[in-house]
PDB file of N, CA and C in Angstrom:
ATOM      1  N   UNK A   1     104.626 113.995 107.536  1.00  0.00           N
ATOM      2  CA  UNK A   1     105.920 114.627 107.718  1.00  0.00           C
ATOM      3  C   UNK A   1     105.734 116.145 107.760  1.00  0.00           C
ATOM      4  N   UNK A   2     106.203 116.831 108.882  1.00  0.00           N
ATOM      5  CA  UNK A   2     106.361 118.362 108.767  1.00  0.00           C
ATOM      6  C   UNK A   2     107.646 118.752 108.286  1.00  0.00           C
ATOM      7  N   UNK A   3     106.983 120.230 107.575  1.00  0.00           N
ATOM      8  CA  UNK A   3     107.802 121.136 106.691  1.00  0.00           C
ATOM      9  C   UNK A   3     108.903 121.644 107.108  1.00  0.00           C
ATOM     10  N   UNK A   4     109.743 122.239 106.813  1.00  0.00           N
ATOM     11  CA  UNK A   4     110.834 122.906 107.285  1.00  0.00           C
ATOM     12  C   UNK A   4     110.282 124.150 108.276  1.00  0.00           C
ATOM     13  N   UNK A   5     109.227 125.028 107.245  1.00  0.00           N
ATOM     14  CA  UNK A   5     108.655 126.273 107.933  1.00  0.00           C
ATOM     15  C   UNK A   5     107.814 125.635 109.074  1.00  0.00           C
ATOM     16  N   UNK A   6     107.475 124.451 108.868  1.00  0.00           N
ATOM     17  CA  UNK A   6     106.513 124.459 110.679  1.00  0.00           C
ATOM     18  C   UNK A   6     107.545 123.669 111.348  1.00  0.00           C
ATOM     19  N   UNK A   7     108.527 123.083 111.264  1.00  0.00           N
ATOM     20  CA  UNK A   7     109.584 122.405 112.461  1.00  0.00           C
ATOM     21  C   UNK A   7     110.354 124.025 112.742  1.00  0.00           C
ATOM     22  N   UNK A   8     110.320 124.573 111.680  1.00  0.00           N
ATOM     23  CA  UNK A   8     111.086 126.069 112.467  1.00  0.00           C
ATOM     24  C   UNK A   8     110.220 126.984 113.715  1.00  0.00           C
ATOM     25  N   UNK A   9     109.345 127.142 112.606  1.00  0.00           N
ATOM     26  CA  UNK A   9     108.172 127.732 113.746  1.00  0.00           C
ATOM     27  C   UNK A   9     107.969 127.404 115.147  1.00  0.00           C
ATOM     28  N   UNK A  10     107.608 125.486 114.918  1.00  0.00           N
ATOM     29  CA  UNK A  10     107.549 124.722 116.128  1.00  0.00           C
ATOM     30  C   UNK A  10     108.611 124.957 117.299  1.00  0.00           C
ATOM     31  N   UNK A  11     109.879 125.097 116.847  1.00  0.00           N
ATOM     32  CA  UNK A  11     111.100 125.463 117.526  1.00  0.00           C
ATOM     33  C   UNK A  11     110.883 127.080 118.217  1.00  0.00           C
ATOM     34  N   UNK A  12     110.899 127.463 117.814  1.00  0.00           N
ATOM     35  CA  UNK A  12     110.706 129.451 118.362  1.00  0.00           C
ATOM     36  C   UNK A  12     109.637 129.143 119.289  1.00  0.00           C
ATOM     37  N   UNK A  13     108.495 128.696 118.964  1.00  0.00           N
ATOM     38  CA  UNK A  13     107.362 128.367 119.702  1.00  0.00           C
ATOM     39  C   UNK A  13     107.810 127.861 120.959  1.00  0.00           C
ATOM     40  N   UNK A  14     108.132 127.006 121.146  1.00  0.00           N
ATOM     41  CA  UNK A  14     108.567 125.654 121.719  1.00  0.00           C
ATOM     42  C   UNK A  14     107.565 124.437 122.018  1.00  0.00           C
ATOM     43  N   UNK A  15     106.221 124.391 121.126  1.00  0.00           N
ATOM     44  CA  UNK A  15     105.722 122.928 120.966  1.00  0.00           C
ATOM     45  C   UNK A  15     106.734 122.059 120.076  1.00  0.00           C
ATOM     46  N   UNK A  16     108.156 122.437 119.618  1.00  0.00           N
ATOM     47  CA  UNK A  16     108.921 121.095 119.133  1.00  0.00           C
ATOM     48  C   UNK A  16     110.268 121.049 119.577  1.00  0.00           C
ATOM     49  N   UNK A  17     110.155 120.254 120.640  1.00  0.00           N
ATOM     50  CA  UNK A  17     111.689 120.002 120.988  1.00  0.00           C
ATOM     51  C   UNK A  17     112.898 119.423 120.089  1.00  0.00           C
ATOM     52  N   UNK A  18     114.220 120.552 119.888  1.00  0.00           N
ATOM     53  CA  UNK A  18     115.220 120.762 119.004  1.00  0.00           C
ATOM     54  C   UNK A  18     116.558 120.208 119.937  1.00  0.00           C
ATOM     55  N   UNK A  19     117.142 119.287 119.186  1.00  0.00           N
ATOM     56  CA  UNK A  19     118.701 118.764 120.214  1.00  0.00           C
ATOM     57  C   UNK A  19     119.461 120.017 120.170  1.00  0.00           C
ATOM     58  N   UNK A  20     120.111 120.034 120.795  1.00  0.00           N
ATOM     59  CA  UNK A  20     121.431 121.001 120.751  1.00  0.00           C
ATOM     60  C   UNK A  20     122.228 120.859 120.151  1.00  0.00           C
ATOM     61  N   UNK A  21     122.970 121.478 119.599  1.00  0.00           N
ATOM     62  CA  UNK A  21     124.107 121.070 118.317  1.00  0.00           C
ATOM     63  C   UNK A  21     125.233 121.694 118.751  1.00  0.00           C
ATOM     64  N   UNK A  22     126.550 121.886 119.614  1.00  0.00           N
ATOM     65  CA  UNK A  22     127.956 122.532 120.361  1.00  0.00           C
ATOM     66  C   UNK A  22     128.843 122.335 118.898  1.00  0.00           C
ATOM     67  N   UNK A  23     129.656 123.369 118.630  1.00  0.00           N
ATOM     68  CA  UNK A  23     130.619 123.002 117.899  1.00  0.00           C
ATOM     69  C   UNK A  23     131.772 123.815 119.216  1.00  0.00           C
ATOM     70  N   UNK A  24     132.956 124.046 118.590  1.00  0.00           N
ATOM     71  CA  UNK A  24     133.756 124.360 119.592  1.00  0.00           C
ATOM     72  C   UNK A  24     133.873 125.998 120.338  1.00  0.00           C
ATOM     73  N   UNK A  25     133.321 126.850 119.868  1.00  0.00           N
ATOM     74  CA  UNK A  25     132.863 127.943 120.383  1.00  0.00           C
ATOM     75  C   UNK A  25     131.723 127.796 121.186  1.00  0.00           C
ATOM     76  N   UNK A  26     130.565 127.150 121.162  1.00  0.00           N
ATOM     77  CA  UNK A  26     129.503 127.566 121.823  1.00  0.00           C
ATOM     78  C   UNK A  26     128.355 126.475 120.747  1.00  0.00           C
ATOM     79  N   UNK A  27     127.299 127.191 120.511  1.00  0.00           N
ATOM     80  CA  UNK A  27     125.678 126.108 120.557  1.00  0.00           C
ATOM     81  C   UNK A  27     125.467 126.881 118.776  1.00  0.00           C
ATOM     82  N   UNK A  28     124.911 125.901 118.075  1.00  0.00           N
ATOM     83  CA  UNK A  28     124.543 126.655 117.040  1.00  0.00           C
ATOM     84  C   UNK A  28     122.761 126.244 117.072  1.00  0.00           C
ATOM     85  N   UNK A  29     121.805 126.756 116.144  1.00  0.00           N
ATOM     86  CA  UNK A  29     120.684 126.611 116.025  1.00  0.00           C
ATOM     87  C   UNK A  29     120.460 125.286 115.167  1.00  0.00           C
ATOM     88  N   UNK A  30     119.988 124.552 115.720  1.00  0.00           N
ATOM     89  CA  UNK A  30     119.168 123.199 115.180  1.00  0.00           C
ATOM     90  C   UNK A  30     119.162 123.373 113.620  1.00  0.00           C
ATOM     91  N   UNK A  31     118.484 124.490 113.388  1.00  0.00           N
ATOM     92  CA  UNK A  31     117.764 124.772 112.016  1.00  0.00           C
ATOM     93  C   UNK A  31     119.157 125.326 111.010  1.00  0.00           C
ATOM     94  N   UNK A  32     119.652 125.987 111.294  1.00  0.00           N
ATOM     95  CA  UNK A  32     121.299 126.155 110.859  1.00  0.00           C
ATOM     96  C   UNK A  32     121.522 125.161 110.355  1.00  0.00           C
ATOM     97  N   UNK A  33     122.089 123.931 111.425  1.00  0.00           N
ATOM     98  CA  UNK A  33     122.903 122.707 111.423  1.00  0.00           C
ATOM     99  C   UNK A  33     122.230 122.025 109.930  1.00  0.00           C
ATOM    100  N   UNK A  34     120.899 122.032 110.357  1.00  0.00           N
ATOM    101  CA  UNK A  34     120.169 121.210 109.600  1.00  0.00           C
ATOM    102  C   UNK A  34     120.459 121.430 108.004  1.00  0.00           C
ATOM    103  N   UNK A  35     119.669 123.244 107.924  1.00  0.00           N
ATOM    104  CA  UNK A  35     120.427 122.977 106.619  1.00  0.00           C
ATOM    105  C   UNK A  35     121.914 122.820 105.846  1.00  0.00           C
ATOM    106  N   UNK A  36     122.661 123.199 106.787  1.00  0.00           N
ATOM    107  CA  UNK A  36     124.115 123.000 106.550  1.00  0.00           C
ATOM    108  C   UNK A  36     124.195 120.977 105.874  1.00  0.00           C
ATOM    109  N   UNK A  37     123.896 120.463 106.371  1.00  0.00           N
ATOM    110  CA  UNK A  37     123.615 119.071 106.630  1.00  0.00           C
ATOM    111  C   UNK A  37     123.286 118.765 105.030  1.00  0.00           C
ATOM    112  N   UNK A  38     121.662 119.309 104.963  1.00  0.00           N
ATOM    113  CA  UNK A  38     121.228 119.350 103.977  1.00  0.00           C
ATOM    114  C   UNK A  38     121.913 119.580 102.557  1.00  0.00           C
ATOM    115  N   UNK A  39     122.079 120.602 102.467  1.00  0.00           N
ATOM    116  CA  UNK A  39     122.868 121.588 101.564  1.00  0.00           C
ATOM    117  C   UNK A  39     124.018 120.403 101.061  1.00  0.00           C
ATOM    118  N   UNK A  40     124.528 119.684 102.223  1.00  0.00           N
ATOM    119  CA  UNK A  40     125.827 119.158 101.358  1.00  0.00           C
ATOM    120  C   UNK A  40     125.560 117.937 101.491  1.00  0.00           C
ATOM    121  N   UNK A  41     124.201 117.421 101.629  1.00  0.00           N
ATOM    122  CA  UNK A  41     123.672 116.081 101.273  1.00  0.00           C
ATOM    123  C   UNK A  41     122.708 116.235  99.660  1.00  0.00           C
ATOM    124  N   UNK A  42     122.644 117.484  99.062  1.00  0.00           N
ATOM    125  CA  UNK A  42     122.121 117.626  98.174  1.00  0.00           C
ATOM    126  C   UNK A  42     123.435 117.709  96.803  1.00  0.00           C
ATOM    127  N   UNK A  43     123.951 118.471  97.738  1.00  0.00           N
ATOM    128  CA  UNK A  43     125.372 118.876  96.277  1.00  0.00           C
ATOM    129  C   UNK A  43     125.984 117.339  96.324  1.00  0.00           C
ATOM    130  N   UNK A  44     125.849 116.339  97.016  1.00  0.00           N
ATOM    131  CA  UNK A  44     126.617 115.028  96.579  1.00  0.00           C
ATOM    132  C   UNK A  44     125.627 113.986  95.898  1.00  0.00           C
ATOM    133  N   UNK A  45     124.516 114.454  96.057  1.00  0.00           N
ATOM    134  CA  UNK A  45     123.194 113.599  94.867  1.00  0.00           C
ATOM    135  C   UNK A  45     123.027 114.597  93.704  1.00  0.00           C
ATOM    136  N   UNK A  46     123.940 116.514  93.566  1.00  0.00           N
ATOM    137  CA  UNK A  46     123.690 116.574  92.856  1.00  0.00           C
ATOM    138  C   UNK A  46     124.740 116.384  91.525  1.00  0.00           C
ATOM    139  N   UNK A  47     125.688 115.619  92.229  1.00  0.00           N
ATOM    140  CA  UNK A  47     127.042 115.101  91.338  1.00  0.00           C
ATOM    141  C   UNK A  47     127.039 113.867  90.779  1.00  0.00           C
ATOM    142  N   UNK A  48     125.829 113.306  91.653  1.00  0.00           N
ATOM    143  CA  UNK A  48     125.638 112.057  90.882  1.00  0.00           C
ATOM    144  C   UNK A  48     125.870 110.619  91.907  1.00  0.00           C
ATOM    145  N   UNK A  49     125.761 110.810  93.205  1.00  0.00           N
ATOM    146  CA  UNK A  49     125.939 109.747  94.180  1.00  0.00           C
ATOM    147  C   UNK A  49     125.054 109.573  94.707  1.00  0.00           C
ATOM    148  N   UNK A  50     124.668 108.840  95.939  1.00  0.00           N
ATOM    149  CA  UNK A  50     123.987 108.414  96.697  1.00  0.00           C
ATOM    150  C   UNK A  50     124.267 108.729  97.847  1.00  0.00           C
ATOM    151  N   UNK A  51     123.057 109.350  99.123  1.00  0.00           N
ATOM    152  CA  UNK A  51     123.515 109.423 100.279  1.00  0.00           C
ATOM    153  C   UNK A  51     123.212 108.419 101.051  1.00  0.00           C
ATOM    154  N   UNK A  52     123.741 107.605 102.116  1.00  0.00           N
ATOM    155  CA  UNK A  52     123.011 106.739 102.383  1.00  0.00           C
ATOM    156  C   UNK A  52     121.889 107.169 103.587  1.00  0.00           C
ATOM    157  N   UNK A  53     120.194 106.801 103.672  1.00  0.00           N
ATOM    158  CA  UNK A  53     119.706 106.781 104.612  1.00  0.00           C
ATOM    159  C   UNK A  53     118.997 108.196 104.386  1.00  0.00           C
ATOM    160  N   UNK A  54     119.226 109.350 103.195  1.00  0.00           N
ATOM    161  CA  UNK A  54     118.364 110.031 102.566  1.00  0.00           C
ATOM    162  C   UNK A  54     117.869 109.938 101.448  1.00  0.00           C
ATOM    163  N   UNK A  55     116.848 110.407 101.298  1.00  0.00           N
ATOM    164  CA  UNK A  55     116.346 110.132 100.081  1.00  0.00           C
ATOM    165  C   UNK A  55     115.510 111.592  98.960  1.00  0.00           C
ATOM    166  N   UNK A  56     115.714 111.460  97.684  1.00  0.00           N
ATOM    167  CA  UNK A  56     115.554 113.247  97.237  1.00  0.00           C
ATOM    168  C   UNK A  56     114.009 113.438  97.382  1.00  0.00           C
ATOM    169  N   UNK A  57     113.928 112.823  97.454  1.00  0.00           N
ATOM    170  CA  UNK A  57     111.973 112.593  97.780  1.00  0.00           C
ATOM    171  C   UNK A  57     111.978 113.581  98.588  1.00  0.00           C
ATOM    172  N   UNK A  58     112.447 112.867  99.659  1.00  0.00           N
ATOM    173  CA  UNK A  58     112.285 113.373 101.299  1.00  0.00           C
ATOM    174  C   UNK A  58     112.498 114.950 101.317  1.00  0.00           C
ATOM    175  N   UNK A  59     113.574 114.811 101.027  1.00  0.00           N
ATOM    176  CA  UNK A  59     114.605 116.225 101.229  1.00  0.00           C
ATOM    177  C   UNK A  59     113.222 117.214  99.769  1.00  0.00           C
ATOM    178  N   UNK A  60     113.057 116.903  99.123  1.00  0.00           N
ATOM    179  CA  UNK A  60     112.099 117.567  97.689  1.00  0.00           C
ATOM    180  C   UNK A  60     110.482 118.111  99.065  1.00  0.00           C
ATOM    181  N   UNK A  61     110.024 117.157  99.850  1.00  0.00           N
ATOM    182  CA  UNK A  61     108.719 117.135 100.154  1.00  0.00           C
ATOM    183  C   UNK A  61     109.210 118.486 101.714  1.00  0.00           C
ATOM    184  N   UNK A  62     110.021 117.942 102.476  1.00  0.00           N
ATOM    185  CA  UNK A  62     110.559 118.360 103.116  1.00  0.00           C
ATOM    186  C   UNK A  62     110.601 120.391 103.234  1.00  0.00           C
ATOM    187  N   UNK A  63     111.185 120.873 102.294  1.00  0.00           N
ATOM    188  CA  UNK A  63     111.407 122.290 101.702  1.00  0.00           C
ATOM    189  C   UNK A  63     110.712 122.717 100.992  1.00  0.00           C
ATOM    190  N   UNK A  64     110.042 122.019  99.815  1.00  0.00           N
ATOM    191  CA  UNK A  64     108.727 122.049  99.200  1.00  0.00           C
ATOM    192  C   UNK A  64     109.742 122.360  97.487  1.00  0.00           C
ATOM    193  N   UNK A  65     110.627 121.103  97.584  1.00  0.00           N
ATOM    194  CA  UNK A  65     111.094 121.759  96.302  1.00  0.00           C
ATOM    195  C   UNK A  65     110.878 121.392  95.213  1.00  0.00           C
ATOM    196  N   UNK A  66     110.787 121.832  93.885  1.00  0.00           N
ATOM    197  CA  UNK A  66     109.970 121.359  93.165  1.00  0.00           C
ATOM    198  C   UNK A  66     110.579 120.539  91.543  1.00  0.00           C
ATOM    199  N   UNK A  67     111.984 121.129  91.416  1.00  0.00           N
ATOM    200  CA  UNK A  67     112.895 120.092  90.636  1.00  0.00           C
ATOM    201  C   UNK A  67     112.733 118.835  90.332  1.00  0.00           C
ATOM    202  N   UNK A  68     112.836 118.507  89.039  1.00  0.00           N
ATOM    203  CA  UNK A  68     113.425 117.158  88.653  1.00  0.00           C
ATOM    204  C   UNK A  68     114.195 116.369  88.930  1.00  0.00           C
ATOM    205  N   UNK A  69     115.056 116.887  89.039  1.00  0.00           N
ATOM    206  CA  UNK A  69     116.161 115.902  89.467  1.00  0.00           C
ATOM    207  C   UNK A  69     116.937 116.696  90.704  1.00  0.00           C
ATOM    208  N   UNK A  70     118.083 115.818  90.794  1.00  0.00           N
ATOM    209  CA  UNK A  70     119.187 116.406  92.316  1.00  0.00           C
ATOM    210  C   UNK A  70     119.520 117.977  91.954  1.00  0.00           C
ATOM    211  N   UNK A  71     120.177 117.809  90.962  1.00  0.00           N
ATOM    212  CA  UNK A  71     120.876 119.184  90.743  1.00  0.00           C
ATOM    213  C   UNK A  71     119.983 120.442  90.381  1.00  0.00           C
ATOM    214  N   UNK A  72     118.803 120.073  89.751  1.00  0.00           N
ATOM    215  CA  UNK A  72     117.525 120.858  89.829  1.00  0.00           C
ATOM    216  C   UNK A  72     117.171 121.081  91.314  1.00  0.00           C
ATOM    217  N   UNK A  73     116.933 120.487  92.025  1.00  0.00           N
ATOM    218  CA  UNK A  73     116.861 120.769  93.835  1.00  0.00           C
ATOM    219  C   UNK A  73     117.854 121.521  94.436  1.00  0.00           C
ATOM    220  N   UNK A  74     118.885 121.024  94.141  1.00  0.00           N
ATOM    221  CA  UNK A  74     120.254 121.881  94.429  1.00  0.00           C
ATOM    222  C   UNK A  74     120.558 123.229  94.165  1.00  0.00           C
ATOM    223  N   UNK A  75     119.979 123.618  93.148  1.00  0.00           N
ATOM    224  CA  UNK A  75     119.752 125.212  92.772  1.00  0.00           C
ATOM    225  C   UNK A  75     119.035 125.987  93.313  1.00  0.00           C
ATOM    226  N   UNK A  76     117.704 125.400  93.561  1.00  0.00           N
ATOM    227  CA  UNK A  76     116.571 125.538  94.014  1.00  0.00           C
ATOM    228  C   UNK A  76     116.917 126.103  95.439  1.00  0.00           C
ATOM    229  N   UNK A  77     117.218 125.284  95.972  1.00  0.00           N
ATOM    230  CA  UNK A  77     117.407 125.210  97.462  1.00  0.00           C
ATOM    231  C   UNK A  77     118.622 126.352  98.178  1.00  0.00           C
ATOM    232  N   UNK A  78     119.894 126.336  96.502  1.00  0.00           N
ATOM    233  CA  UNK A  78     120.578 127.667  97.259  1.00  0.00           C
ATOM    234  C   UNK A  78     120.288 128.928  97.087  1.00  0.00           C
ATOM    235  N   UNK A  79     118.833 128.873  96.256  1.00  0.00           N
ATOM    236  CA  UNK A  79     118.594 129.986  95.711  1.00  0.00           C
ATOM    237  C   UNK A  79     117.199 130.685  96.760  1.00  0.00           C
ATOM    238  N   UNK A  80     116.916 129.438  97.542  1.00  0.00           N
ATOM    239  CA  UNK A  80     115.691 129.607  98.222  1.00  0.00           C
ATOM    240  C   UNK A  80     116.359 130.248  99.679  1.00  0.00           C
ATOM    241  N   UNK A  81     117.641 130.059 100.205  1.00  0.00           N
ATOM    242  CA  UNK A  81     118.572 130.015 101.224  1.00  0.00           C
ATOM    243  C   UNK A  81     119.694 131.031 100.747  1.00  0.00           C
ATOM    244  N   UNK A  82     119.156 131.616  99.652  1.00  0.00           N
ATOM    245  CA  UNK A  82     120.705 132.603  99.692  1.00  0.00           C
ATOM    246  C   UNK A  82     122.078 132.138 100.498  1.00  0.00           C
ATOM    247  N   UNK A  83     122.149 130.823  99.292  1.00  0.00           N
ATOM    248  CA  UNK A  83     123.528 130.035 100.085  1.00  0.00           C
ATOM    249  C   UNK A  83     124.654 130.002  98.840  1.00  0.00           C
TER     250      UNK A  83
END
């Protein structure tokens, strides 16, 4: 599985082809979307639910995060993203 920093990289580069993402103004960046996505697939495992079809593993190996648990990732991650 590749990292966040080399699917970004890969993208600018263009050895990794990125879908397009339209909201109603115009195109946003893949990598945006993504963590937007992310971000609020983390704050609902870090309340104590389940997402279906992610897993904190993933999303932990993924960003390189290094927490215990959800809400330990969840900090992590807005703190790594100045979000």
């Amino acid at each position: 599985m590749k990292t966040y920093e080399e699917v970004k990289n890969g993208i600018a580069e263009g050895t990794i082809k990125a879908p397009k993402v339209m909201y109603e103004n115009g195109e946003i960046e893949f990598t945006k979307y993504q963590l937007a996505v992310h971000k609020y697939n983390l704050g609902i495992m870090a309340s104590g639910m389940t997402c279906r079809g992610i897993k904190l593993k993933d999303l932990k190996a993924y960003y390189g995060l290094k927490g215990k648990s959800a809400r330990d990732c969840y900090e992590e991650f807005r703190l790594m993203f100045n979000i």
